[in-house]
Protein backbone atom coordinates (compact mmCIF):
# COMPACT_ATOMS: atom_id res chain seq x y z
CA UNK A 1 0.00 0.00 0.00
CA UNK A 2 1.63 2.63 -1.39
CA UNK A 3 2.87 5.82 1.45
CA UNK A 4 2.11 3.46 4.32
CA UNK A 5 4.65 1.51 6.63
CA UNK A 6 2.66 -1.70 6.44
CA UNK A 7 5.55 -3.84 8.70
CA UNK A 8 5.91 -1.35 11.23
CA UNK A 9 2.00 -0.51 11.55
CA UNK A 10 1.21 -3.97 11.56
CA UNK A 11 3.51 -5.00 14.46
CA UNK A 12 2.62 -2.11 16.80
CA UNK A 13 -1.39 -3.26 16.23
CA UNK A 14 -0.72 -6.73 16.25
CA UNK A 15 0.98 -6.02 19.79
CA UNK A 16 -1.72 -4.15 21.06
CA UNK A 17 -4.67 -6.32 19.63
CA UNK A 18 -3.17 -9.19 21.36
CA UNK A 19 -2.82 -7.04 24.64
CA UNK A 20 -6.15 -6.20 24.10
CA UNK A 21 -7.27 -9.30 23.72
CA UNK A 22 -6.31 -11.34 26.61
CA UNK A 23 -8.69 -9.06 28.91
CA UNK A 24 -11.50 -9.36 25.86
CA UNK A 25 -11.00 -13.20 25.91
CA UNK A 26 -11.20 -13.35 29.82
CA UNK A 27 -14.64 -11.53 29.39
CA UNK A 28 -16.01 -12.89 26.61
CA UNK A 29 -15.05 -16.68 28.16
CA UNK A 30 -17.17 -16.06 31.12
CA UNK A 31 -19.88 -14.03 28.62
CA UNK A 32 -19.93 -17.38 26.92
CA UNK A 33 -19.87 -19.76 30.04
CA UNK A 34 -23.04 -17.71 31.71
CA UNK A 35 -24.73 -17.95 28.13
CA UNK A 36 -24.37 -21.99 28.48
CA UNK A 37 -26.12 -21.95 31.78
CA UNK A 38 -28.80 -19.68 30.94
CA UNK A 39 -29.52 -20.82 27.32
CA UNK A 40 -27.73 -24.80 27.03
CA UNK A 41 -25.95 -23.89 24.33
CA UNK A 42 -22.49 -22.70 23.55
CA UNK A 43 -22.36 -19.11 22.51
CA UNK A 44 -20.12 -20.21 19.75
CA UNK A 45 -22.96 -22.81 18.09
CA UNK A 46 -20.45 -25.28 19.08
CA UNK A 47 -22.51 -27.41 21.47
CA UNK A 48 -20.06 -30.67 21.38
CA UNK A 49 -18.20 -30.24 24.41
CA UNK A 50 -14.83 -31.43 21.99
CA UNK A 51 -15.14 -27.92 20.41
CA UNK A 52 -13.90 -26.22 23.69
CA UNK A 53 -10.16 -25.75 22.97
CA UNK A 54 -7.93 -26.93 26.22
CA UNK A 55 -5.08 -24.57 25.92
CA UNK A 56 -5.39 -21.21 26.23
CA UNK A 57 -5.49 -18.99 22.85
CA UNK A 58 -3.51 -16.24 21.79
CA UNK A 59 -3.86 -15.25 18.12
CA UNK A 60 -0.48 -15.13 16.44
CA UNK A 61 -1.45 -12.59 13.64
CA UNK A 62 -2.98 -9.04 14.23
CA UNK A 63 -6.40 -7.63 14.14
CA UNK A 64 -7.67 -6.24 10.99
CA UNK A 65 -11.67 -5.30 10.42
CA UNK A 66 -11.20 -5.80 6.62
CA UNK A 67 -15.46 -4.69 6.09
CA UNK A 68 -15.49 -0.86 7.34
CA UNK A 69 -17.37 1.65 5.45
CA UNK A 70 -17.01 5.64 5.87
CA UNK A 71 -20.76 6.29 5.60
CA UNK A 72 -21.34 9.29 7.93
CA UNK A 73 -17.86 9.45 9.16
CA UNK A 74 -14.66 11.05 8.61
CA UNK A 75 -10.87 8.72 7.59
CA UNK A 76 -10.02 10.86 10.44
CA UNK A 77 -12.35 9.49 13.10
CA UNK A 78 -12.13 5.85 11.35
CA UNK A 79 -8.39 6.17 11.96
CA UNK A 80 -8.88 7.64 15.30
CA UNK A 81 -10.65 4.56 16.39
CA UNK A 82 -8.57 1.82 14.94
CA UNK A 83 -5.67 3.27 16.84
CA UNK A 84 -7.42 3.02 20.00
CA UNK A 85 -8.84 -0.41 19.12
CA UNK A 86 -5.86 -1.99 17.90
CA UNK A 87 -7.68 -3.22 15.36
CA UNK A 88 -6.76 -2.47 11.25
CA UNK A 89 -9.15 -1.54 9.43
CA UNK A 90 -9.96 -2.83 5.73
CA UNK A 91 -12.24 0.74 4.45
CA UNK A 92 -14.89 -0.93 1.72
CA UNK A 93 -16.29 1.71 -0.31
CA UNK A 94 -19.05 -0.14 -2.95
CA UNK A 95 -18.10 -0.06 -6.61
CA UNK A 96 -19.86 -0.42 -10.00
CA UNK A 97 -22.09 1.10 -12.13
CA UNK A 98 -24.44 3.90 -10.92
CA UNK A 99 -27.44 1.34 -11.09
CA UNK A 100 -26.37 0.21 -7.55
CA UNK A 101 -28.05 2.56 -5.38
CA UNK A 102 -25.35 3.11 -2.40
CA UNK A 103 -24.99 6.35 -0.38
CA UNK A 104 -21.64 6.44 -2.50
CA UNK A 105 -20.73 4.26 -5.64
CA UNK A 106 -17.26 4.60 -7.11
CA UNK A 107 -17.87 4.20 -10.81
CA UNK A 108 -14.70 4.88 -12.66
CA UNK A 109 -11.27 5.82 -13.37
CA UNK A 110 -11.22 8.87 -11.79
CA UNK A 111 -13.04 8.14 -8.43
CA UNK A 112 -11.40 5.47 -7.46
CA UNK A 113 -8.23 7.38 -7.86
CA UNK A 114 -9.69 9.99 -5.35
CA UNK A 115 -10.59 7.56 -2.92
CA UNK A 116 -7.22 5.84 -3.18
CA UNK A 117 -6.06 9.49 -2.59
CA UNK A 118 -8.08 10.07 0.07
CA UNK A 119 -6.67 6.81 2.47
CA UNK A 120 -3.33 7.06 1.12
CA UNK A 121 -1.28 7.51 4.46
CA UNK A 122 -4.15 6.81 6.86
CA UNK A 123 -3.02 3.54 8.37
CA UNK A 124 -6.01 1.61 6.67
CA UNK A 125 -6.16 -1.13 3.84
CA UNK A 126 -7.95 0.41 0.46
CA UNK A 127 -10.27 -2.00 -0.63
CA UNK A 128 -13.52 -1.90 -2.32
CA UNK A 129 -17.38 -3.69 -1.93
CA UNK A 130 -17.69 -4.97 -5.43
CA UNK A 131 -20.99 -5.05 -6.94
CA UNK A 132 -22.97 -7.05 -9.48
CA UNK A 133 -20.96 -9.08 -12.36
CA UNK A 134 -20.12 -5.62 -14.28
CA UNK A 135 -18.22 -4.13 -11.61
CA UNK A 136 -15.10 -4.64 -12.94
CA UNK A 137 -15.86 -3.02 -16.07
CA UNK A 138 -15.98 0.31 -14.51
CA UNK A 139 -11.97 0.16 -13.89
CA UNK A 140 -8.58 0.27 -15.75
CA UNK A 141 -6.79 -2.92 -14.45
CA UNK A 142 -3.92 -0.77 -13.68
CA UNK A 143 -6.70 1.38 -11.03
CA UNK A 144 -7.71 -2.52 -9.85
CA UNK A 145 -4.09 -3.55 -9.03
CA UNK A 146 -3.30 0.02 -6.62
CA UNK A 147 -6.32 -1.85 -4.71
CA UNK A 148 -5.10 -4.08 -1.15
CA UNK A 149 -8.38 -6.47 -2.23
CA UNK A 150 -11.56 -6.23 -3.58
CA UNK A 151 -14.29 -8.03 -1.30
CA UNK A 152 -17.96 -9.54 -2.59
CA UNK A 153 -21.04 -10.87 -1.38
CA UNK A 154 -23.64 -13.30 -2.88
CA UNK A 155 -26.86 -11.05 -1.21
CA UNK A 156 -27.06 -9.57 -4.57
CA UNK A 157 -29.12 -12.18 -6.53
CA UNK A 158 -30.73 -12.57 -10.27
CA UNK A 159 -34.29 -12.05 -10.11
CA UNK A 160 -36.61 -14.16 -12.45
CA UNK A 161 -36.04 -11.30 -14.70
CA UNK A 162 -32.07 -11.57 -14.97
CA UNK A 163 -31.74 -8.01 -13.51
CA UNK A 164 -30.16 -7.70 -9.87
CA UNK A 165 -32.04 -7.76 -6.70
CA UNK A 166 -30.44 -7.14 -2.83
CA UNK A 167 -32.21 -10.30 -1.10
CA UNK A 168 -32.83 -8.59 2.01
CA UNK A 169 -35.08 -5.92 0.57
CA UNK A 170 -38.51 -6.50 1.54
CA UNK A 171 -39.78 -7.06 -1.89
CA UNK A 172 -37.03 -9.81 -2.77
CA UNK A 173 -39.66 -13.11 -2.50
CA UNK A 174 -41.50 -11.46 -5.01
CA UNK A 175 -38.97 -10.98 -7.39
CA UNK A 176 -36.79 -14.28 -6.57
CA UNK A 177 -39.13 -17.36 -6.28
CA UNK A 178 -38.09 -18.58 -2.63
CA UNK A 179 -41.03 -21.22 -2.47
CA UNK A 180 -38.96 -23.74 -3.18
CA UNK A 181 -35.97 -23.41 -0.30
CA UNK A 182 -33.58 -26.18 -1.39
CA UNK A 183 -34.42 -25.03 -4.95
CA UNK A 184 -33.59 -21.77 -4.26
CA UNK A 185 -30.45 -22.92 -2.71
CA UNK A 186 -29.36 -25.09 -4.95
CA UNK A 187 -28.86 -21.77 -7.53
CA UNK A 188 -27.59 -19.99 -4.32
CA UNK A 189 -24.83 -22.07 -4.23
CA UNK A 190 -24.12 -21.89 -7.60
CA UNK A 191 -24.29 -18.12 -7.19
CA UNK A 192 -21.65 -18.69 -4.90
CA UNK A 193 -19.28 -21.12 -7.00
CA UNK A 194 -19.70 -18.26 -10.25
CA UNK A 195 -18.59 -15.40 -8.37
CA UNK A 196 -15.93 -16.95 -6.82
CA UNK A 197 -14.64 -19.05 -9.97
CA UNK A 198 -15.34 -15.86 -12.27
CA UNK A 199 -14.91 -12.61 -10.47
CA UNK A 200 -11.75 -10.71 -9.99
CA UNK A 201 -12.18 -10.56 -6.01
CA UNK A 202 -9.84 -11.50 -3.12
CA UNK A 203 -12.72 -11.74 -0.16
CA UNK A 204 -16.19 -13.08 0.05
CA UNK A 205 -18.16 -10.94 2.78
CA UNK A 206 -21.09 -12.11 4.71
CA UNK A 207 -20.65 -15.46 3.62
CA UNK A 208 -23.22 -18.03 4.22
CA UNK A 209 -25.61 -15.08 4.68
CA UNK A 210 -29.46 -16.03 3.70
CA UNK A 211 -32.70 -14.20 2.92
CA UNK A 212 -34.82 -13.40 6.07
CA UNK A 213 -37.59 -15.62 5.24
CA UNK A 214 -34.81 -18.36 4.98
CA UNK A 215 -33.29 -17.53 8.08
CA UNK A 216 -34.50 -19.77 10.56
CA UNK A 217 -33.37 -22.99 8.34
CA UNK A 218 -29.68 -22.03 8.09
CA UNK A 219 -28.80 -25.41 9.48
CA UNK A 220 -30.91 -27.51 7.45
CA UNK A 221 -30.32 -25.51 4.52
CA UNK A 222 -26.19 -24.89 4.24
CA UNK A 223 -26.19 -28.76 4.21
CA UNK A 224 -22.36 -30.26 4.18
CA UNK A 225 -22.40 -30.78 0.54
CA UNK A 226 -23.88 -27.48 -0.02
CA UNK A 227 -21.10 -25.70 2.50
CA UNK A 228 -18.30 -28.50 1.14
CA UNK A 229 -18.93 -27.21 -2.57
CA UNK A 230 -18.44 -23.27 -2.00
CA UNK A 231 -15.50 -23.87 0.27
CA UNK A 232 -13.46 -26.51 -2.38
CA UNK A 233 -14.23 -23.82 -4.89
CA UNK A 234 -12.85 -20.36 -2.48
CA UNK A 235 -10.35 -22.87 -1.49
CA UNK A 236 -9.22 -23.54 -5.68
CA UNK A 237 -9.37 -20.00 -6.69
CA UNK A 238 -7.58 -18.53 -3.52
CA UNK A 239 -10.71 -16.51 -2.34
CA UNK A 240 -10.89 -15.92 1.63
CA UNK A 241 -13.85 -16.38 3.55
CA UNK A 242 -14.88 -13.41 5.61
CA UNK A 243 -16.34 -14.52 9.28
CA UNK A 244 -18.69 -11.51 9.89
CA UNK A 245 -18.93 -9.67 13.17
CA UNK A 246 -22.49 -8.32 12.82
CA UNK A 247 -24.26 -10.97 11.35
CA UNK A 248 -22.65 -13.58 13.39
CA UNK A 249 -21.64 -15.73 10.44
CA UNK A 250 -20.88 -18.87 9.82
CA UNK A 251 -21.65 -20.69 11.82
CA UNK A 252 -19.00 -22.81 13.59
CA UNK A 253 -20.07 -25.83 11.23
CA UNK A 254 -20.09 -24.35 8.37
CA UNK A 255 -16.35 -22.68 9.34
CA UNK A 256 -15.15 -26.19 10.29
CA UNK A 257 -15.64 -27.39 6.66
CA UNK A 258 -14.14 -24.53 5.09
CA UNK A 259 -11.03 -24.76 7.53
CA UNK A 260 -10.56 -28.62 6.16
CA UNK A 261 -10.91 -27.54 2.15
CA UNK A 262 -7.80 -25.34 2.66
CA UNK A 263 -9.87 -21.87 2.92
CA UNK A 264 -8.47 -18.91 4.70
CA UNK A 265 -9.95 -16.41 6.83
CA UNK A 266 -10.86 -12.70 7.31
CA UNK A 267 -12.80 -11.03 10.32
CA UNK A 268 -14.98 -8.32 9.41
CA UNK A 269 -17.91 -5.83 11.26
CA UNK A 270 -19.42 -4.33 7.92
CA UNK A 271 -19.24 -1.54 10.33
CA UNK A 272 -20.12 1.95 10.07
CA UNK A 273 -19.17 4.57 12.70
CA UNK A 274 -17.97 3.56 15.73
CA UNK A 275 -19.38 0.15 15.40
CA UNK A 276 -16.32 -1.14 13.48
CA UNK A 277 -13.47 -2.94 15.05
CA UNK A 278 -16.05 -4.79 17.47
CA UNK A 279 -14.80 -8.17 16.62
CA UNK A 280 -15.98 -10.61 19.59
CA UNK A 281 -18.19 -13.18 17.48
CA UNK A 282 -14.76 -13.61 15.32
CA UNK A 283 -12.51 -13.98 18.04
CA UNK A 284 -14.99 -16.45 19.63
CA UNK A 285 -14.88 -18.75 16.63
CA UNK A 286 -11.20 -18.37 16.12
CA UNK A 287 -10.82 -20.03 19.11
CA UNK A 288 -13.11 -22.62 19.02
CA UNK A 289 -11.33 -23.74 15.35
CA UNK A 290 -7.55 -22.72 16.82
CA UNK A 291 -7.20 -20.31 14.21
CA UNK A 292 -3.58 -18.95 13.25
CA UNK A 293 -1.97 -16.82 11.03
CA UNK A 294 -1.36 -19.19 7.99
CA UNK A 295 -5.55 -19.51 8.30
CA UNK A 296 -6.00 -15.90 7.82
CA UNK A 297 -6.32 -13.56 4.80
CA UNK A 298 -3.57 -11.35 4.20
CA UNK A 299 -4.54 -7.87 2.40
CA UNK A 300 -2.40 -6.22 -0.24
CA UNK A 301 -0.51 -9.45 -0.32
CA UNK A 302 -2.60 -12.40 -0.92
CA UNK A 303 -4.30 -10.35 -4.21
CA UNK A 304 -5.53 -13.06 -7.19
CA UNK A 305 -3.60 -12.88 -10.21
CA UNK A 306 -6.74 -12.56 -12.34
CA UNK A 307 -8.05 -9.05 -12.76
């Protein structure tokens, strides 16, 4: 990242993160043991009593939010707060064609210079929220390669029309035919497979994210062979899996089979201001799977070939 000490900046968070963290662990351990007693389940949706790690975790890499967006804030305050989090923070701004109706949509050449401009020097990773398949399009592959990664998520979803719909808008079911859940799925995880196999991205956000109606049947739904057939294809194309903060996703089966196909691993908040850098879910499952710093995602260096 050009301007930016990357080595140096990454060392001092990484040494305050994990500072940070053994106090957040402590608290979050007995958050998670009271949350056993009260509800009989782990907090982690790891009920097997194996899943409990026996020694103590520390994670050996440092703390980077890679799904922040400015919306309503300043770089300064955003920068502001990762230094007091000691957490990096990955800034997403969403990027395609004006059709995408965003608070901000970087659309060419020319903007996404600016905003490269505009973090240059600020401590953060420059990335971008990638949307729809003609996102890509909008860029010069020379303006794609001054990017630390480009991230992407499946919520975006062709209607029976062919034109895009965002599956959590209320008026989704009516223009996506969820009757049928596993048939729905079953294209859903082909969604998956094509945007990972096709598009020039380093990160899949929200992953294993469904529709609201759908909700309730994530665990019968993202079946093994379902989960097993998006993770073999991240794992082939070197496309990270982002465990997300917010929505408290994936679950810890679903994040099991990815870990055995070879997939690595990003947190993220999809965080606006100051609710970015709040990481617990992902430190939560990093334990429970022993996570370390050959399973995580590395920004600015572990960027696909294909642009």
């Amino acid at each position: 990242m050009a301007g930016d000490n990357k080595t140096g900046r990454d060392n001092k968070l990484g040494r305050c993160a994990r500072r940070a963290f053994s106090r957040r662990a402590f608290l979050l351990l007995g958050a998670a043991a009271g949350g056993c007693w009260a509800a009989g389940r782990s907090a982690w949706s790891a009920s097997p009593a194996e899943d409990t790690p026996t020694k103590p975790y520390r994670p050996d890499f440092p703390l980077i939010d890679c799904h922040v967006h400015l919306d309503g804030s300043t770089i300064e305050q955003v920068a502001a707060l990762s230094q007091k989090l000691g957490v990096r923070f990955g800034i997403v701004e969403h990027a395609g064609t004006k059709e995408n109706q965003y608070p901000k949509v970087l659309s060419n050449d020319q903007e996404l210079r600016e905003y490269l401009s505009m973090l240059e020097g600020k401590g953060v990773y420059r990335a971008v929220q990638a949307e729809w398949i003609d996102w890509s399009s909008c860029f010069s592959s020379e303006m794609l390669a001054r990017l630390d990664y480009a991230l992407m998520d499946a919520m975006t979803f062709p209607g029976k029309d062919g034109r895009r719909v965002k599956l959590w808008e209320k008026q989704a079911p009516e223009r996506v035919d969820l009757s049928d859940p596993e048939r729905f799925m079953d294209r859903f995880v082909e969604w998956h497979v094509r945007l990972i196999s096709q598009q020039p991205i380093d990160l899949l956000g929200n992953t294993s994210w469904l529709p609201p109606v759908l909700a309730n049947r994530y665990e019968q739904l993202w079946t093994p062979e379902r989960v097993r057939r998006v993770a073999q294809t991240a794992a082939q194309y070197g496309v990270a899996m982002e465990i997300s903060a917010s929505y408290r996703l994936p679950k810890l089966f679903f994040l099991k089979i990815a870990k055995e196909c070879g997939v690595r691993f990003a947190f993220g908040t999809n965080g606006r201001y100051p609710n970015m850098g709040k990481l617990d879910y992902c430190l939560q499952v990093a334990e429970a799977l022993q996570l370390r710093q050959t399973d995580m995602f590395r920004p600015g260096q572990d960027r696909r070939k294909k642009l």
